[in-house]
C-alpha atoms as a PDB file:
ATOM      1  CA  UNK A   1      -0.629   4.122 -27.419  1.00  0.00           C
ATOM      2  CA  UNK A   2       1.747   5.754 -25.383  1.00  0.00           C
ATOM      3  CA  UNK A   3       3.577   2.364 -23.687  1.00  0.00           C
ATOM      4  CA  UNK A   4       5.252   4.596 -20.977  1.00  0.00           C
ATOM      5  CA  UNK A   5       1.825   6.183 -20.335  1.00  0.00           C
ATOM      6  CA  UNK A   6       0.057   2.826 -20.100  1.00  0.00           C
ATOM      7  CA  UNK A   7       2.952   1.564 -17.617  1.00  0.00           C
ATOM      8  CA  UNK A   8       2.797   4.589 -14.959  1.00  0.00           C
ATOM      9  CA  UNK A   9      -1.533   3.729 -15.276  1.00  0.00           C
ATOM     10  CA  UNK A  10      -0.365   0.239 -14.207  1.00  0.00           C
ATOM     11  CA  UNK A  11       1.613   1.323 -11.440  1.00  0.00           C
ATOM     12  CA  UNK A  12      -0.991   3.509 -10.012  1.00  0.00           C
ATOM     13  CA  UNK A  13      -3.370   1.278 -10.309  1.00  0.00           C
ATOM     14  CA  UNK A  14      -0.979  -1.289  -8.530  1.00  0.00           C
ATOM     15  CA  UNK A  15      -1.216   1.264  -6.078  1.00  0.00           C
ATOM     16  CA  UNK A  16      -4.344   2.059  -5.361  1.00  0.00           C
ATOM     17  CA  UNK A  17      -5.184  -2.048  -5.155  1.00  0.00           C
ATOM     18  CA  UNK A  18      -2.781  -2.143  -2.237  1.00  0.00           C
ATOM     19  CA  UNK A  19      -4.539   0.829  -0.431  1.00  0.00           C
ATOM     20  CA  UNK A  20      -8.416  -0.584  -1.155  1.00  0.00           C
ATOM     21  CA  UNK A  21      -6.924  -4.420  -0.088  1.00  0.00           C
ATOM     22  CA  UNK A  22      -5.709  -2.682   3.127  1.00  0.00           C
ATOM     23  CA  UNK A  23      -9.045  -1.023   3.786  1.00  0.00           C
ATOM     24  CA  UNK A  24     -11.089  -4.130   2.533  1.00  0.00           C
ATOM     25  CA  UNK A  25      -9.489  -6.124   5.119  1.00  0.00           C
ATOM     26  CA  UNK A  26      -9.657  -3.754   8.128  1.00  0.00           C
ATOM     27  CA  UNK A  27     -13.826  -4.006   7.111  1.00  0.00           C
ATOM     28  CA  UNK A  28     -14.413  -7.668   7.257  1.00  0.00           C
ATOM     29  CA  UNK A  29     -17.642  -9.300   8.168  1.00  0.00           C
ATOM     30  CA  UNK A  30     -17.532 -10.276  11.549  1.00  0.00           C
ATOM     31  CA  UNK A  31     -18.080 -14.443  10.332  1.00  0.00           C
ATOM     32  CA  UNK A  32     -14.506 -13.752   8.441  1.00  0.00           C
ATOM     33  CA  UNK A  33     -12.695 -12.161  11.755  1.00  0.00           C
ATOM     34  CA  UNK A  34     -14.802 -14.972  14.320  1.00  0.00           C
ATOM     35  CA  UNK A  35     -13.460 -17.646  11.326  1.00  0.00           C
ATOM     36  CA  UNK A  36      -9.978 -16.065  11.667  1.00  0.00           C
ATOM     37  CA  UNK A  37      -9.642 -16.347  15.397  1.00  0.00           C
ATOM     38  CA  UNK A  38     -10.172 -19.924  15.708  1.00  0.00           C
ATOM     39  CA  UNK A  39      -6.811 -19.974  13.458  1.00  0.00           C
ATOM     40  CA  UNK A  40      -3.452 -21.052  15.166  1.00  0.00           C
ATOM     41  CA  UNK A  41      -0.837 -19.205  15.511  1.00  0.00           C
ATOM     42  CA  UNK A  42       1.177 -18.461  12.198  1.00  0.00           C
ATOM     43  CA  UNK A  43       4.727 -17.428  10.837  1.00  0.00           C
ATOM     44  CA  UNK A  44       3.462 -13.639  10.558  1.00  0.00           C
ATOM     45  CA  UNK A  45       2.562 -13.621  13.976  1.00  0.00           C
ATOM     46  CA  UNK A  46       5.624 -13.911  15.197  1.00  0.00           C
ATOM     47  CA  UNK A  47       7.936 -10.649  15.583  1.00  0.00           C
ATOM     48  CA  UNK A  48      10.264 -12.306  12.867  1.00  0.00           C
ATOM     49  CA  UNK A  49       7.337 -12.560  10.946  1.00  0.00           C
ATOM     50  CA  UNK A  50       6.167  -8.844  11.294  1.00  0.00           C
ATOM     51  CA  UNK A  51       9.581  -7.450  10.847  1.00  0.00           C
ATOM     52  CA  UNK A  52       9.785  -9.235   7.307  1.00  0.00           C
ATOM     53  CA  UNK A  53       6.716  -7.953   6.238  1.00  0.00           C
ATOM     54  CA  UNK A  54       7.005  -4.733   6.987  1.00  0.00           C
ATOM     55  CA  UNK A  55      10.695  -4.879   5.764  1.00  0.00           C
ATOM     56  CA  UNK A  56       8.727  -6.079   2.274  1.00  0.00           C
ATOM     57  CA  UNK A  57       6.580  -3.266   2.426  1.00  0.00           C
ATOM     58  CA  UNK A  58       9.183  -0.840   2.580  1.00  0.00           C
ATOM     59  CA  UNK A  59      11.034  -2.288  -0.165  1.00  0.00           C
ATOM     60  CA  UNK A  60       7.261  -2.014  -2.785  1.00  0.00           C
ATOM     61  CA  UNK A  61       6.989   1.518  -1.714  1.00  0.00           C
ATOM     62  CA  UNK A  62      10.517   2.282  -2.484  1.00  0.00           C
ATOM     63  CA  UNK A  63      10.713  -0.093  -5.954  1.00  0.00           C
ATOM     64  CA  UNK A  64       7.226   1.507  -6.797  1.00  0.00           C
ATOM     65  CA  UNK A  65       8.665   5.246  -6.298  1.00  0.00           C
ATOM     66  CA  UNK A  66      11.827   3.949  -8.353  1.00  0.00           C
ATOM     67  CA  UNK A  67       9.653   2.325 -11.189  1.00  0.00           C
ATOM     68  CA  UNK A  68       7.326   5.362 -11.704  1.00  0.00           C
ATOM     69  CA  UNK A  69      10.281   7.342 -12.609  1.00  0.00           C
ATOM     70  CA  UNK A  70      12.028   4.888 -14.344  1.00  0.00           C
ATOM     71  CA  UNK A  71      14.760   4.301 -12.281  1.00  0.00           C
ATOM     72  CA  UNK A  72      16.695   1.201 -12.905  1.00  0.00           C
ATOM     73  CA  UNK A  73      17.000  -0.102  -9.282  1.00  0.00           C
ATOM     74  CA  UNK A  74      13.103   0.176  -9.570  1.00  0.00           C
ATOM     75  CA  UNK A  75      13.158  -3.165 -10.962  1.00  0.00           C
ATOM     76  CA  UNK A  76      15.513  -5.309  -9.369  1.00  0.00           C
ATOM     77  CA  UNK A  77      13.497  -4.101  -6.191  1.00  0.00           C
ATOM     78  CA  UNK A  78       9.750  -4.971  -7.640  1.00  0.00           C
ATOM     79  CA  UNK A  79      10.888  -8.296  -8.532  1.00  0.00           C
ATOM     80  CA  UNK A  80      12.782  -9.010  -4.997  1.00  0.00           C
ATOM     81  CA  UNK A  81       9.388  -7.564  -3.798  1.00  0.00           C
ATOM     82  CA  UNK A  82       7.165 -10.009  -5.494  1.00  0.00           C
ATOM     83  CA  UNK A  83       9.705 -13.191  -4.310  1.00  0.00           C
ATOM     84  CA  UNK A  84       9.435 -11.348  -0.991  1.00  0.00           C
ATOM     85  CA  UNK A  85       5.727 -11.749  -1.593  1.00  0.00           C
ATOM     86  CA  UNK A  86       5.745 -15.325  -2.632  1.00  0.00           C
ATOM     87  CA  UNK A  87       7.964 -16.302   0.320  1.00  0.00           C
ATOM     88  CA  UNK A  88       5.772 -14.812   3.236  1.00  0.00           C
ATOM     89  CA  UNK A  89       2.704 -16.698   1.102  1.00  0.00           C
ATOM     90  CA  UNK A  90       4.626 -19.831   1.512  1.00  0.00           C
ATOM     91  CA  UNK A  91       5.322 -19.769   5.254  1.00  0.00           C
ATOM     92  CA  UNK A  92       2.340 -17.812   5.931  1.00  0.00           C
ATOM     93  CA  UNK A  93      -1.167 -19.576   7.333  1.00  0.00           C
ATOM     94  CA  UNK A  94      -4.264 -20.284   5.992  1.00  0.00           C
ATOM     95  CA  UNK A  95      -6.086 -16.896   5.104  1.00  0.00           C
ATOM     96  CA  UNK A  96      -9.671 -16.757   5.957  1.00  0.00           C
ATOM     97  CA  UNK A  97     -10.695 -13.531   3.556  1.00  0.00           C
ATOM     98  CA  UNK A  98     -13.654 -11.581   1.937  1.00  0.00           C
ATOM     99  CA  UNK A  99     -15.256 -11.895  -1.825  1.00  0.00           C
ATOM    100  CA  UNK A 100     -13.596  -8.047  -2.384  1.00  0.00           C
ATOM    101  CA  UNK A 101     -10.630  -8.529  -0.637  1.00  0.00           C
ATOM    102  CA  UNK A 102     -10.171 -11.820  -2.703  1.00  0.00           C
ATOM    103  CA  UNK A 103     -10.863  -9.956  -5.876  1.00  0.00           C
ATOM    104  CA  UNK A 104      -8.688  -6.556  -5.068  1.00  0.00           C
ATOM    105  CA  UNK A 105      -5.503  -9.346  -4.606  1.00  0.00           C
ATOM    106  CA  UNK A 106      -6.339 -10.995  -7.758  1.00  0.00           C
ATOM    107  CA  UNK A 107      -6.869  -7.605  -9.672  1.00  0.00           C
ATOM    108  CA  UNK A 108      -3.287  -6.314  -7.795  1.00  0.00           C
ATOM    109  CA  UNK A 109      -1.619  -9.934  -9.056  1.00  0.00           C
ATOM    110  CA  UNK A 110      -2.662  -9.450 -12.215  1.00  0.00           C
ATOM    111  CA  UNK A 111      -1.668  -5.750 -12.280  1.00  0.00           C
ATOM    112  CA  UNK A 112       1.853  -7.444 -10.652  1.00  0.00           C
ATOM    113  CA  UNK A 113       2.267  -9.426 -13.443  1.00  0.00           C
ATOM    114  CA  UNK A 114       1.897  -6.676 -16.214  1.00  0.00           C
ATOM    115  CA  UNK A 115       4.531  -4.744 -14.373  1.00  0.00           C
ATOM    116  CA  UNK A 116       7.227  -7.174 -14.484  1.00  0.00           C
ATOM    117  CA  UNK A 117       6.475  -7.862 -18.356  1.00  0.00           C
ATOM    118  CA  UNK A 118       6.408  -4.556 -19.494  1.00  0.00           C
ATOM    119  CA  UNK A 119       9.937  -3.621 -17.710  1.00  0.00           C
ATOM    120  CA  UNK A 120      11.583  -7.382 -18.168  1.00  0.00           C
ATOM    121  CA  UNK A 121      10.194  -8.141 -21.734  1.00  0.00           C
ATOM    122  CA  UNK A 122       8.887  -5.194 -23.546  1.00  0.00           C
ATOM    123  CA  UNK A 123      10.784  -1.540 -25.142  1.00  0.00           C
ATOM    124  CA  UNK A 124      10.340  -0.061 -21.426  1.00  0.00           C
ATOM    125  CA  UNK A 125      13.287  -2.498 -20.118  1.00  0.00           C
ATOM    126  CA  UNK A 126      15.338   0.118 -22.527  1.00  0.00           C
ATOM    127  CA  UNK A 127      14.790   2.550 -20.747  1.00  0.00           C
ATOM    128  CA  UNK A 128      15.450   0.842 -17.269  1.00  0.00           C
ATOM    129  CA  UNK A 129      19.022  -0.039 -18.684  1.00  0.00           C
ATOM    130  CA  UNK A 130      20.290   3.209 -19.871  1.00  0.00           C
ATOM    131  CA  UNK A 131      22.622   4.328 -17.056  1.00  0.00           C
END
């Protein structure tokens, strides 16, 4: 097994779970949108709140580019990502969501969790140190 190999798979994969949880959300049942709109008001609805994500967003897309070619600011930037992540979860508000959408996040979480491992704990973080 080819660990470098197996670690860009991951990170496409991390990839393409982003793109199908985007377009698994935009197609919810209408119960799940109906359920949503009774929801107050949350952190994310706020322009603050919209500005950080996006501002998160930016930072995966660039820490994903950085990690697939095995930059080493790739993963200072993934793991300020996922904190980024965990963060807006905190403040965020209840999320009303599908079966797939629910199972894409847990898939991309999972896939989340691999990353940091293999660059933080396995022979890849070699490779991310070498200046």
């Amino acid at each position: 097994m080819d660990l470098k190999r197996i670690f860009k798979n991951l990170i496409l994969l991390n990839i393409g779970m982003f793109i199908l949880i985007i377009i698994s959300s935009i197609f919810q049942s209408t119960e799940i949108i109906d359920l949503k709109n009774t929801l107050e008001s949350g952190f994310f609805d706020t322009q603050f709140g919209v500005i950080l994500v996006v501002l998160i967003l930016l930072i995966y897309l660039i820490a994903i580019y950085c990690l697939y070619n095995f930059k080493p600011l790739g993963r200072s930037l993934f793991l300020l990502t996922i904190l980024g992540y965990i963060i807006c979860l905190y403040f965020g508000k209840i999320q009303i969501i599908g079966q797939i959408t629910y199972i894409l996040q847990y898939i991309a979480t999972l896939t989340d969790g691999a990353i940091l491992t293999l660059i933080y704990f396995s022979p890849l973080k070699e490779v991310f140190t070498k200046k």
